[in-house]
PDB file of N, CA and C in Angstrom:
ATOM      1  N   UNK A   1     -25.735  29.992   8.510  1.00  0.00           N
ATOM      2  CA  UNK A   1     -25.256  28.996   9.446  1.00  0.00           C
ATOM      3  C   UNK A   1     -24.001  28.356   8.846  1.00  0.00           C
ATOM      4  N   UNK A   2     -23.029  28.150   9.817  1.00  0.00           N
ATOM      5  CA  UNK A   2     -21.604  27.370   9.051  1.00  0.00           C
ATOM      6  C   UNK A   2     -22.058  26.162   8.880  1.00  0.00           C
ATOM      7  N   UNK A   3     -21.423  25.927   7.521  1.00  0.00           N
ATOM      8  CA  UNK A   3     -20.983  24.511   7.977  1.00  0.00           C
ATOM      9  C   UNK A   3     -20.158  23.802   8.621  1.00  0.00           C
ATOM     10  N   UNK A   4     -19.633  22.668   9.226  1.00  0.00           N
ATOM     11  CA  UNK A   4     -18.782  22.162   9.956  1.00  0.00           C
ATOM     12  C   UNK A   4     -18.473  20.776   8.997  1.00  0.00           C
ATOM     13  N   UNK A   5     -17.393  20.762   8.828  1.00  0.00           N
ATOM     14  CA  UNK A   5     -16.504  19.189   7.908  1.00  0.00           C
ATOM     15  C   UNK A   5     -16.233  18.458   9.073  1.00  0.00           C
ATOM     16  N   UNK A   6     -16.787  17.231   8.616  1.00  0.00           N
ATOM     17  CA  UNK A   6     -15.889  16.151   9.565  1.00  0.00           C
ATOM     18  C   UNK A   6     -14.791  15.586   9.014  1.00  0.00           C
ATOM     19  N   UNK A   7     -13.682  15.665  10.048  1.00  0.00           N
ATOM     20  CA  UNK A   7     -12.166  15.025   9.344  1.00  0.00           C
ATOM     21  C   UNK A   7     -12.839  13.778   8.815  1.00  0.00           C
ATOM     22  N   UNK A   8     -12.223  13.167   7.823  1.00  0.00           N
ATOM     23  CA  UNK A   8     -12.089  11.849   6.922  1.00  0.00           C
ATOM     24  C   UNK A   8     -10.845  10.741   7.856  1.00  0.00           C
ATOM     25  N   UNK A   9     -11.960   9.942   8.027  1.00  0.00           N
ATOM     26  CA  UNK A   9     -11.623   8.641   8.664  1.00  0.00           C
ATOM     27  C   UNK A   9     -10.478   8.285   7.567  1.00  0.00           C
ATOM     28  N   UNK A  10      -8.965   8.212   8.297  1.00  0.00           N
ATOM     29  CA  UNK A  10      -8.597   7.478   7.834  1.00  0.00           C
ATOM     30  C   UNK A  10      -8.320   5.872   7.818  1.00  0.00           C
ATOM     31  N   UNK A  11      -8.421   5.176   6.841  1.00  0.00           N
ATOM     32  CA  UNK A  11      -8.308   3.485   6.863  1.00  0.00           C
ATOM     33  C   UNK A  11      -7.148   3.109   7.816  1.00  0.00           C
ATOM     34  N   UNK A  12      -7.838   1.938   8.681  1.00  0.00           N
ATOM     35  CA  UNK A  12      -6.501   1.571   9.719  1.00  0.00           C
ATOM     36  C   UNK A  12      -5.595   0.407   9.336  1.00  0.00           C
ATOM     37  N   UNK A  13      -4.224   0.947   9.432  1.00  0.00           N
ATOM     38  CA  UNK A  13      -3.147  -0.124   8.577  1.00  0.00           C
ATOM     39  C   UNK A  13      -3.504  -1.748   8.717  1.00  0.00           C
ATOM     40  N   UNK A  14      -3.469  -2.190   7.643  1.00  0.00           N
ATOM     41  CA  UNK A  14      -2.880  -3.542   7.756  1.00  0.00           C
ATOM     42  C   UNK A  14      -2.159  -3.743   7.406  1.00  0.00           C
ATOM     43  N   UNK A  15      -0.609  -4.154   8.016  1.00  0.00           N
ATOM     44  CA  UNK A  15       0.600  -4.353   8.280  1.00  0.00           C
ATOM     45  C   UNK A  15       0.653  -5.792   7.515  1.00  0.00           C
ATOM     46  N   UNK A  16       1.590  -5.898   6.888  1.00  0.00           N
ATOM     47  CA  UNK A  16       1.152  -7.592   6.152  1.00  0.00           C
ATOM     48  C   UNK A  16       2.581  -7.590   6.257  1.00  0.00           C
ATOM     49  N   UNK A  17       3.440  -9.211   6.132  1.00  0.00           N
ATOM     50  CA  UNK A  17       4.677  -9.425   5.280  1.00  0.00           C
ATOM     51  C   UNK A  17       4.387  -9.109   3.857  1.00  0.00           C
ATOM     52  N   UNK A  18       5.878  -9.291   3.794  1.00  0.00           N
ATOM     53  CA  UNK A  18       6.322  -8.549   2.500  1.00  0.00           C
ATOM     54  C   UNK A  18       5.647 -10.136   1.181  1.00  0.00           C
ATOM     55  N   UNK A  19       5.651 -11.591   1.340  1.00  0.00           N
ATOM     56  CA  UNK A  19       5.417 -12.201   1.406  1.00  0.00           C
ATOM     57  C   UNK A  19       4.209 -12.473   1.155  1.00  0.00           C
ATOM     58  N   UNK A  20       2.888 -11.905   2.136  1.00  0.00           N
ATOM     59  CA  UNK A  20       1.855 -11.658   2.235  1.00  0.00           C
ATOM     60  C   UNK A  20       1.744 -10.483   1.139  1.00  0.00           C
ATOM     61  N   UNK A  21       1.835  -9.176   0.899  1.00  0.00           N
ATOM     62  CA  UNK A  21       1.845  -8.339   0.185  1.00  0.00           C
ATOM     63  C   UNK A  21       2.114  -8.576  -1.304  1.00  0.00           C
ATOM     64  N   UNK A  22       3.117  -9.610  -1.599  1.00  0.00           N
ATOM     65  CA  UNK A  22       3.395 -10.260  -2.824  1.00  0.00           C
ATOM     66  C   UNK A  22       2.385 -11.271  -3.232  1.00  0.00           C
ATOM     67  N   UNK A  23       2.048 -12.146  -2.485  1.00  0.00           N
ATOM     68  CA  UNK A  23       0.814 -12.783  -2.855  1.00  0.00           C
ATOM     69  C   UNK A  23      -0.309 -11.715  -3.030  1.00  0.00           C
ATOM     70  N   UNK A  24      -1.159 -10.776  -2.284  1.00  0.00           N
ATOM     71  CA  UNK A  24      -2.064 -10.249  -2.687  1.00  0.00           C
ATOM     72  C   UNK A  24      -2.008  -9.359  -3.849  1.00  0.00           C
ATOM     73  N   UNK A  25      -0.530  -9.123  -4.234  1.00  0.00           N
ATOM     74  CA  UNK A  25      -0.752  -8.115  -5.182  1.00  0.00           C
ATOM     75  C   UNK A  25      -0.148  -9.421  -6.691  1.00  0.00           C
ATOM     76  N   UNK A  26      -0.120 -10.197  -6.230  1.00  0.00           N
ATOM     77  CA  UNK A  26       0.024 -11.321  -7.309  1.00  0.00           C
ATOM     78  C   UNK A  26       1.219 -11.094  -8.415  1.00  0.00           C
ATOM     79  N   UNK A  27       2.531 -10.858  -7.358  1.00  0.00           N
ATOM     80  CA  UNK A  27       4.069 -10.367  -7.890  1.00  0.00           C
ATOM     81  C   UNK A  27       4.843 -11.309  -7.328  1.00  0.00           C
ATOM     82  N   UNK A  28       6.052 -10.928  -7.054  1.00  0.00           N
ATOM     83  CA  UNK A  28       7.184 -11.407  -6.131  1.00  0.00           C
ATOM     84  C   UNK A  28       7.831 -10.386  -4.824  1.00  0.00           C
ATOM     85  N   UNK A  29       8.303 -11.314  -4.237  1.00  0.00           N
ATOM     86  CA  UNK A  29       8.945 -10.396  -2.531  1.00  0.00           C
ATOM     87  C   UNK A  29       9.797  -9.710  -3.396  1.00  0.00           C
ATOM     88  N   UNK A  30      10.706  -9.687  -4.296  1.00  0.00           N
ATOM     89  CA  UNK A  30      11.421  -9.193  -4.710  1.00  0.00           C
ATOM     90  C   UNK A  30      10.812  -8.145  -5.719  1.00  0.00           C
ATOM     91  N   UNK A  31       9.804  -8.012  -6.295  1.00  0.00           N
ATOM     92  CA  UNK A  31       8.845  -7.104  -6.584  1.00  0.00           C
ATOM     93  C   UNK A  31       8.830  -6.042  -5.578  1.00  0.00           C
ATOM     94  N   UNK A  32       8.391  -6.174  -4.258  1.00  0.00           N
ATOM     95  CA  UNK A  32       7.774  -5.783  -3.096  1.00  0.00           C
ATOM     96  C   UNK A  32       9.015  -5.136  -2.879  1.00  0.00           C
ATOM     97  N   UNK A  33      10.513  -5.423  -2.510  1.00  0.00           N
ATOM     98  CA  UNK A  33      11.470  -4.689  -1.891  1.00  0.00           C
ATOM     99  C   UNK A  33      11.851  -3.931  -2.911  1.00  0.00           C
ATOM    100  N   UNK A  34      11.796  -3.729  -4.127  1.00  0.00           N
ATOM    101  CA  UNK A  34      12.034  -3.252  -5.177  1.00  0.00           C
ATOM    102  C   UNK A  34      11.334  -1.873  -5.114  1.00  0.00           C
ATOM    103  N   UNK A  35      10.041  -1.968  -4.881  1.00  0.00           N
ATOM    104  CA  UNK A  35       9.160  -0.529  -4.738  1.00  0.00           C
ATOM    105  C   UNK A  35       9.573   0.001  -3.716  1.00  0.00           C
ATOM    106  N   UNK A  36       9.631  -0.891  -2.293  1.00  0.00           N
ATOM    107  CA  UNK A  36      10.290  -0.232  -1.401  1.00  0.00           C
ATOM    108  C   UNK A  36      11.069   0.635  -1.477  1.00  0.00           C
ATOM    109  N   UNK A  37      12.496  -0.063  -1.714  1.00  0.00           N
ATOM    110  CA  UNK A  37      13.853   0.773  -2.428  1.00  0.00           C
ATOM    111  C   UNK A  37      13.977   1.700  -3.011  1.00  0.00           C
ATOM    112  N   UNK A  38      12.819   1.902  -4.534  1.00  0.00           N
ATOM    113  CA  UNK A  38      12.416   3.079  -5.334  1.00  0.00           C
ATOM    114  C   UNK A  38      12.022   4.302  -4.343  1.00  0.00           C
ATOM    115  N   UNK A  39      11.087   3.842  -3.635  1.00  0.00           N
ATOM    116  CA  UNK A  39      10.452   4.733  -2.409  1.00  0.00           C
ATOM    117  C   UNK A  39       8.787   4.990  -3.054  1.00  0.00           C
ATOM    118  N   UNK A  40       8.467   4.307  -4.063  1.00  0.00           N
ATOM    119  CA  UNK A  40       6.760   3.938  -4.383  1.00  0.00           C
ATOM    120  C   UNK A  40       6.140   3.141  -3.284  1.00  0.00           C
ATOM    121  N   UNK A  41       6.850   2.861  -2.128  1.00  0.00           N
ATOM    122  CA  UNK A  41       5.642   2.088  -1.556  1.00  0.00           C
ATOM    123  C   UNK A  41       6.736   1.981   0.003  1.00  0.00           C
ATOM    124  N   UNK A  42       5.723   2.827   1.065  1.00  0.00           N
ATOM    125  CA  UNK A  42       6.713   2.797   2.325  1.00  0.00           C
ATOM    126  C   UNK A  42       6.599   1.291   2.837  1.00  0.00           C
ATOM    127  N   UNK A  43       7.748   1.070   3.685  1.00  0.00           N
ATOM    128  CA  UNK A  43       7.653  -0.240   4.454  1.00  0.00           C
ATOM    129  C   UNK A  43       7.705   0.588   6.002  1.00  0.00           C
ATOM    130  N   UNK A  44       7.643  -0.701   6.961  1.00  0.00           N
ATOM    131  CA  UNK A  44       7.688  -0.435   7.886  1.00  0.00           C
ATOM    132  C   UNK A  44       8.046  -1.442   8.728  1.00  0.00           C
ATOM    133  N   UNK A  45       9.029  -1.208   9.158  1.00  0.00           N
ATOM    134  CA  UNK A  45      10.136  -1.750   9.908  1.00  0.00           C
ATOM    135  C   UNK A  45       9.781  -2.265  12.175  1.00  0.00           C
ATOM    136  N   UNK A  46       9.809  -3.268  12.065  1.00  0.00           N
ATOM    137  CA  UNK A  46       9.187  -3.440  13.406  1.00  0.00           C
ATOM    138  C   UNK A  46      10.142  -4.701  14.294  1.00  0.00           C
ATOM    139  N   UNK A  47      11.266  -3.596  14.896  1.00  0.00           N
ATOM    140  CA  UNK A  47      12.288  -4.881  14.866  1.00  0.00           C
ATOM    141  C   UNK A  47      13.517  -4.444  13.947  1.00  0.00           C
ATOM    142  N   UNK A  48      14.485  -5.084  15.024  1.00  0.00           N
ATOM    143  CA  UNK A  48      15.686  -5.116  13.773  1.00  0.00           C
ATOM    144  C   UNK A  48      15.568  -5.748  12.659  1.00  0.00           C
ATOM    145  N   UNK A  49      15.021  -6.782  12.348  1.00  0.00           N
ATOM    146  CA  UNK A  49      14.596  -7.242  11.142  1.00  0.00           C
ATOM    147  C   UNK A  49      13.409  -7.353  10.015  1.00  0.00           C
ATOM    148  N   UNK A  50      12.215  -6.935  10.677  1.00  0.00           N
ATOM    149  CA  UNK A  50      10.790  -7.495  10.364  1.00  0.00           C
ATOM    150  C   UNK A  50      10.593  -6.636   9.741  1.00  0.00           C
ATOM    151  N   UNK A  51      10.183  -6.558   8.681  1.00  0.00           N
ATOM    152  CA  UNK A  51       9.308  -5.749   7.573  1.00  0.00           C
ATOM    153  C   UNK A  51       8.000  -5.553   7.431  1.00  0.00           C
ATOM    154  N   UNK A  52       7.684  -5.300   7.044  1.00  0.00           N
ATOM    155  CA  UNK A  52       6.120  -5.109   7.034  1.00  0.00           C
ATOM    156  C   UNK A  52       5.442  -4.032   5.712  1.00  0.00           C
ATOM    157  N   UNK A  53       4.823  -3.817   5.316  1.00  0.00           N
ATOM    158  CA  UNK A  53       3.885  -3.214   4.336  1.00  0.00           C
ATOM    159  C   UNK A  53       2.419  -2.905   4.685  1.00  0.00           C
ATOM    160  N   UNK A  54       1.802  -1.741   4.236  1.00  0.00           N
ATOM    161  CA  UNK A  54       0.178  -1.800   4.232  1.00  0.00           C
ATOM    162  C   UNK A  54      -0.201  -2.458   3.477  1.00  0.00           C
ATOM    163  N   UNK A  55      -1.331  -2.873   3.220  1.00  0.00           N
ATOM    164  CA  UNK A  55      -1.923  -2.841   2.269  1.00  0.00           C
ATOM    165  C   UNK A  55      -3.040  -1.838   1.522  1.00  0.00           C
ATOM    166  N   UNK A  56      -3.676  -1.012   2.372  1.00  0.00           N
ATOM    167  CA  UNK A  56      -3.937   0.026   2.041  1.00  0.00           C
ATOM    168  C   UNK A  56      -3.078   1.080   0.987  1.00  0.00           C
ATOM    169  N   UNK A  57      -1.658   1.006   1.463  1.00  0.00           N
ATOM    170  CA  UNK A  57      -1.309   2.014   0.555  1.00  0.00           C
ATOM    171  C   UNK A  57      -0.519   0.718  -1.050  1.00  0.00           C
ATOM    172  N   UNK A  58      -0.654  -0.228  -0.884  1.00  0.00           N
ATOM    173  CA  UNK A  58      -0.311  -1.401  -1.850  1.00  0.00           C
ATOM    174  C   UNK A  58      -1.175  -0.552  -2.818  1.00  0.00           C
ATOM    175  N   UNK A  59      -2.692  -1.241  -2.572  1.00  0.00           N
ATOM    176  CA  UNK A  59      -4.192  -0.850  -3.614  1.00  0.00           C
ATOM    177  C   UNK A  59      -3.676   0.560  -3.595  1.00  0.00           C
ATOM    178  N   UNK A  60      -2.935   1.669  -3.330  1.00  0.00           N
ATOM    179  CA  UNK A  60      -3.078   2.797  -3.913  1.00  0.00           C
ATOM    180  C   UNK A  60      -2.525   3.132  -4.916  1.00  0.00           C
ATOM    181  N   UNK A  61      -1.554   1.918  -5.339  1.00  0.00           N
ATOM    182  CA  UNK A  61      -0.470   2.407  -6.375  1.00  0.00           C
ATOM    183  C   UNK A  61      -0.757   1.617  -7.345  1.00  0.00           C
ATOM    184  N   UNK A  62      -2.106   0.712  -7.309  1.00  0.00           N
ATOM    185  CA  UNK A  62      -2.676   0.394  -8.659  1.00  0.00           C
ATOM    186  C   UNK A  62      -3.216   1.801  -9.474  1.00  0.00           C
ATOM    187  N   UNK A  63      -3.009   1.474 -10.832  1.00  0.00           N
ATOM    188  CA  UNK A  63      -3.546   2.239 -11.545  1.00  0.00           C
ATOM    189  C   UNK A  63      -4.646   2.231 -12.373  1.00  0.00           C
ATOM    190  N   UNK A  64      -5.824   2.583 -12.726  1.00  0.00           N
ATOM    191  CA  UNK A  64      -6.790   2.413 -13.606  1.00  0.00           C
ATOM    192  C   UNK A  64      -6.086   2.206 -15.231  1.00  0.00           C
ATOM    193  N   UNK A  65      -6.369   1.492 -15.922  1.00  0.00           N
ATOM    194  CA  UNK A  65      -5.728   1.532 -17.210  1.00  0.00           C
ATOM    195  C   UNK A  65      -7.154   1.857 -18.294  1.00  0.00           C
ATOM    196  N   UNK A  66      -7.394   3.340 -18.812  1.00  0.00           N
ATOM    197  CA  UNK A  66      -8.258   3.520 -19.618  1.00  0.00           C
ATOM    198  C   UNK A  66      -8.911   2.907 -20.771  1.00  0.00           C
ATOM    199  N   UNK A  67      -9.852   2.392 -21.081  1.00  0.00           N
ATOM    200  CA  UNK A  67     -10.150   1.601 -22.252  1.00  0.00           C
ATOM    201  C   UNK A  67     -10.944   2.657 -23.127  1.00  0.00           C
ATOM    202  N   UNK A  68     -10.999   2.088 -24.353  1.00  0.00           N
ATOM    203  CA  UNK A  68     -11.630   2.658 -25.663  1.00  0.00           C
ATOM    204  C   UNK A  68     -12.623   3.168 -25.340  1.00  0.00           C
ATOM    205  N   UNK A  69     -13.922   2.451 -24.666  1.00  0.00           N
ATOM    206  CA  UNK A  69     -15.266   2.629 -24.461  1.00  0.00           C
ATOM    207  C   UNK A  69     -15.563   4.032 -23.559  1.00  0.00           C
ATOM    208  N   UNK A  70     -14.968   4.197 -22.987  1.00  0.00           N
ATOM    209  CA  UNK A  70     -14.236   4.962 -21.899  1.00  0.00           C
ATOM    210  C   UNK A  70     -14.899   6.448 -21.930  1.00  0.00           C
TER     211      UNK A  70
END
């Protein structure tokens, strides 16, 4: 008998300011446009002016930092 995979739910955006995104990730806006710029972290643009960020993909670009015990 096959098996059958179910696609993987992906997480639905939360769109934050850049502002908002700097507070949760406990940096600066200027932090935030900085990754942007690099291209580590997409923005998203809504409006000639308005910015926006996930946060979903924010928490993805934390990294685990290995310890001794490990």
């Amino acid at each position: 008998m096959a098996r059958t995979t179910e696609p993987k739910a992906t997480p639905r955006r939360q769109l934050v300011s850049l502002a908002a995104a700097a507070e949760y990730a406990d940096c600066g806006v200027n932090t935030i446009r900085r990754w942007i710029s690099e291209g580590r972290l997409p923005g998203y643009r809504l409006g000639p002016k308005l910015l926006k960020v996930d946060l979903n993909e924010l928490d993805q670009l934390a990294q685990r930092v290995p310890t001794a015990g490990a």
